[in-house]
Protein backbone atom coordinates (compact mmCIF):
# COMPACT_ATOMS: atom_id res chain seq x y z
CA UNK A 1 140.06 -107.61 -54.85
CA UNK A 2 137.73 -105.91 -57.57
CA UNK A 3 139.15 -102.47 -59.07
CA UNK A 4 137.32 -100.91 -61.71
CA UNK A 5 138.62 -97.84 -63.66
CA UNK A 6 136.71 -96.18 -66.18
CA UNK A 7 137.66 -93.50 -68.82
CA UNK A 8 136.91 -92.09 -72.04
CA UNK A 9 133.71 -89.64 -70.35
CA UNK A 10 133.60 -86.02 -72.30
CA UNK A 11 131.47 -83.27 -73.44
CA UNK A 12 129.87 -83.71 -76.76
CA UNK A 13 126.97 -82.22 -78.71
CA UNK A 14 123.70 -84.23 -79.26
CA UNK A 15 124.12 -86.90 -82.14
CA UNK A 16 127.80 -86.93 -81.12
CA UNK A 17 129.59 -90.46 -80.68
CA UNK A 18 131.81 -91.43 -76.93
CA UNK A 19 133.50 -94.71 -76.26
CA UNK A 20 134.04 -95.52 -72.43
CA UNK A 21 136.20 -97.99 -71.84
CA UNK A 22 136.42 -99.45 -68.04
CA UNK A 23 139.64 -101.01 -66.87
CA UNK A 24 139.72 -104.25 -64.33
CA UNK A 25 141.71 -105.97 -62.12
CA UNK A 26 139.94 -108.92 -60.26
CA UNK A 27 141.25 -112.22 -61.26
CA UNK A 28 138.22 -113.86 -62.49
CA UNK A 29 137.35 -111.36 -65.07
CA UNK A 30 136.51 -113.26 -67.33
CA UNK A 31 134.33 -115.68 -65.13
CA UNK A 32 131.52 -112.36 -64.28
CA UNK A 33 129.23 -110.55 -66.01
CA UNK A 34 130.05 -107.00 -66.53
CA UNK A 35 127.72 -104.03 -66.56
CA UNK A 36 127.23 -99.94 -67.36
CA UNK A 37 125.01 -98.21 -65.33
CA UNK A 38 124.14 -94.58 -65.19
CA UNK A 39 124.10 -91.78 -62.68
CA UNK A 40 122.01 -88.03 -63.00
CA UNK A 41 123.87 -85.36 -61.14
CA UNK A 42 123.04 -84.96 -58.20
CA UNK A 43 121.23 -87.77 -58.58
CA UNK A 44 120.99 -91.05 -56.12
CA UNK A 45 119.52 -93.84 -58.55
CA UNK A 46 121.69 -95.82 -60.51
CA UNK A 47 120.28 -97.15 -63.58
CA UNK A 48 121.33 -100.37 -65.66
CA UNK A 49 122.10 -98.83 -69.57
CA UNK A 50 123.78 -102.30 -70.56
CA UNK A 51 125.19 -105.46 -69.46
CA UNK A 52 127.23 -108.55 -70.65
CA UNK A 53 127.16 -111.72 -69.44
CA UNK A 54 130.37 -113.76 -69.45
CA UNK A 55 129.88 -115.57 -72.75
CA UNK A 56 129.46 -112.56 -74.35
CA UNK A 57 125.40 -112.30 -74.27
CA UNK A 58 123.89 -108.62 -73.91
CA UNK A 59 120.90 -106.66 -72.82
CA UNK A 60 119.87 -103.01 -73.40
CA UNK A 61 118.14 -100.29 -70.98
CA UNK A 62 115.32 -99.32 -73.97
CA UNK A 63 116.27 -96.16 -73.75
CA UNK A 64 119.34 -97.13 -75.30
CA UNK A 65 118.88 -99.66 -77.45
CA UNK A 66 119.79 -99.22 -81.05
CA UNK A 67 122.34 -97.04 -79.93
CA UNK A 68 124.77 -97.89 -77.53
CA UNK A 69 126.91 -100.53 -78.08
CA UNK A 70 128.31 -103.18 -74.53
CA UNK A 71 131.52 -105.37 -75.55
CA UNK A 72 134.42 -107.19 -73.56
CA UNK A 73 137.86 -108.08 -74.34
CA UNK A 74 138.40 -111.09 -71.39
CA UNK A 75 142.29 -110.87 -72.64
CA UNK A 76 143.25 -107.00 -71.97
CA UNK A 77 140.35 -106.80 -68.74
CA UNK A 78 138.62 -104.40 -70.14
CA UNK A 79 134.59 -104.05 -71.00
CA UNK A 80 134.03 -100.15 -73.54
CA UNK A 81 130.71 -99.06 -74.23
CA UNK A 82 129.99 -97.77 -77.43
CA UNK A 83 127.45 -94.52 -77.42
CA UNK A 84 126.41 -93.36 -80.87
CA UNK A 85 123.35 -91.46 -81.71
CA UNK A 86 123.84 -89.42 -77.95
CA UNK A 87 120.89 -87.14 -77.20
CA UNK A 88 120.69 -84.51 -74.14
CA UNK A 89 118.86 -86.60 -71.26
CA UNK A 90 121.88 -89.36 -72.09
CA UNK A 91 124.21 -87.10 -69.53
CA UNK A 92 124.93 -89.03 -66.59
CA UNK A 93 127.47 -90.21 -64.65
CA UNK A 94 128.35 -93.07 -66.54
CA UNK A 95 129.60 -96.60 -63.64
CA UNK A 96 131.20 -99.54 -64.49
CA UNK A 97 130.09 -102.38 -62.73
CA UNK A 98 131.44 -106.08 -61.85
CA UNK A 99 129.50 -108.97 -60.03
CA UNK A 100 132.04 -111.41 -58.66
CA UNK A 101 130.86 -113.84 -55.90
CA UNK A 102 127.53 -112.40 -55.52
CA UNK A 103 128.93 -108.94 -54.31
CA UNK A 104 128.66 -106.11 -56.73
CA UNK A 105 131.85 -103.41 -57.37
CA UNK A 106 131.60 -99.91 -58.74
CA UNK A 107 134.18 -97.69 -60.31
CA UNK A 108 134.50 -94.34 -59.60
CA UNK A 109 132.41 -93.07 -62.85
CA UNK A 110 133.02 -90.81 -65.70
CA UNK A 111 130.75 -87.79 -66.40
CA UNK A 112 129.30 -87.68 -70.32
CA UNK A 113 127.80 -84.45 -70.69
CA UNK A 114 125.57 -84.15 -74.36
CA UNK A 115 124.87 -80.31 -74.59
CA UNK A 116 121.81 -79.58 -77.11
């Protein structure tokens, strides 16, 4: 069974820096890709801001690229995304997401909020 905790979600003004780290506990950890996707308030679409695959290869919503930062450490379970450079419309509900066995498992989020 796939748990996913994430923390490390704040207010912080624009051009502000956050590092969200997400905490699992599945077995084959190191065997999945792991992802960050984002939430609106309120909001019901969840969209992709970064994944990594397993050996370590990444890829970048555009929106984000150049500034945010996916990375894994397959030792401690844990995947952190780096979020430098953060502007207003990057406030979301931020998920951590793992893909084991073709089924997909979500944390429960953390909320960055950039104020202006």
């Amino acid at each position: 069974q796939v748990q996913l905790a994430e923390s490390g979600g704040g207010l912080v003004q624009a051009g502000g820096s956050l590092r969200l780290s997400c905490a699992a506990s599945g077995r084959r950890f190191s065997m999945n890709d792991m992802a960050w996707y984002r939430q609106t308030p309120g909001g019901k679409q969840r969209d992709l801001v970064a994944r990594i695959t397993r050996f370590g290869a990444t890829i970048y919503a555009g929106s984000v690229k150049g500034r945010f930062t996916i990375s894994r450490d397959n030792v401690k379970n844990m995947v952190y995304l780096q979020m430098d450079g953060l502007k207003a419309e990057d406030t979301a509900v931020y998920l951590c997401n793992e893909r084991d066995d073709a089924m997909d498992y979500w944390g429960q989020g953390t909320l960055v909020t950039v104020s202006s």
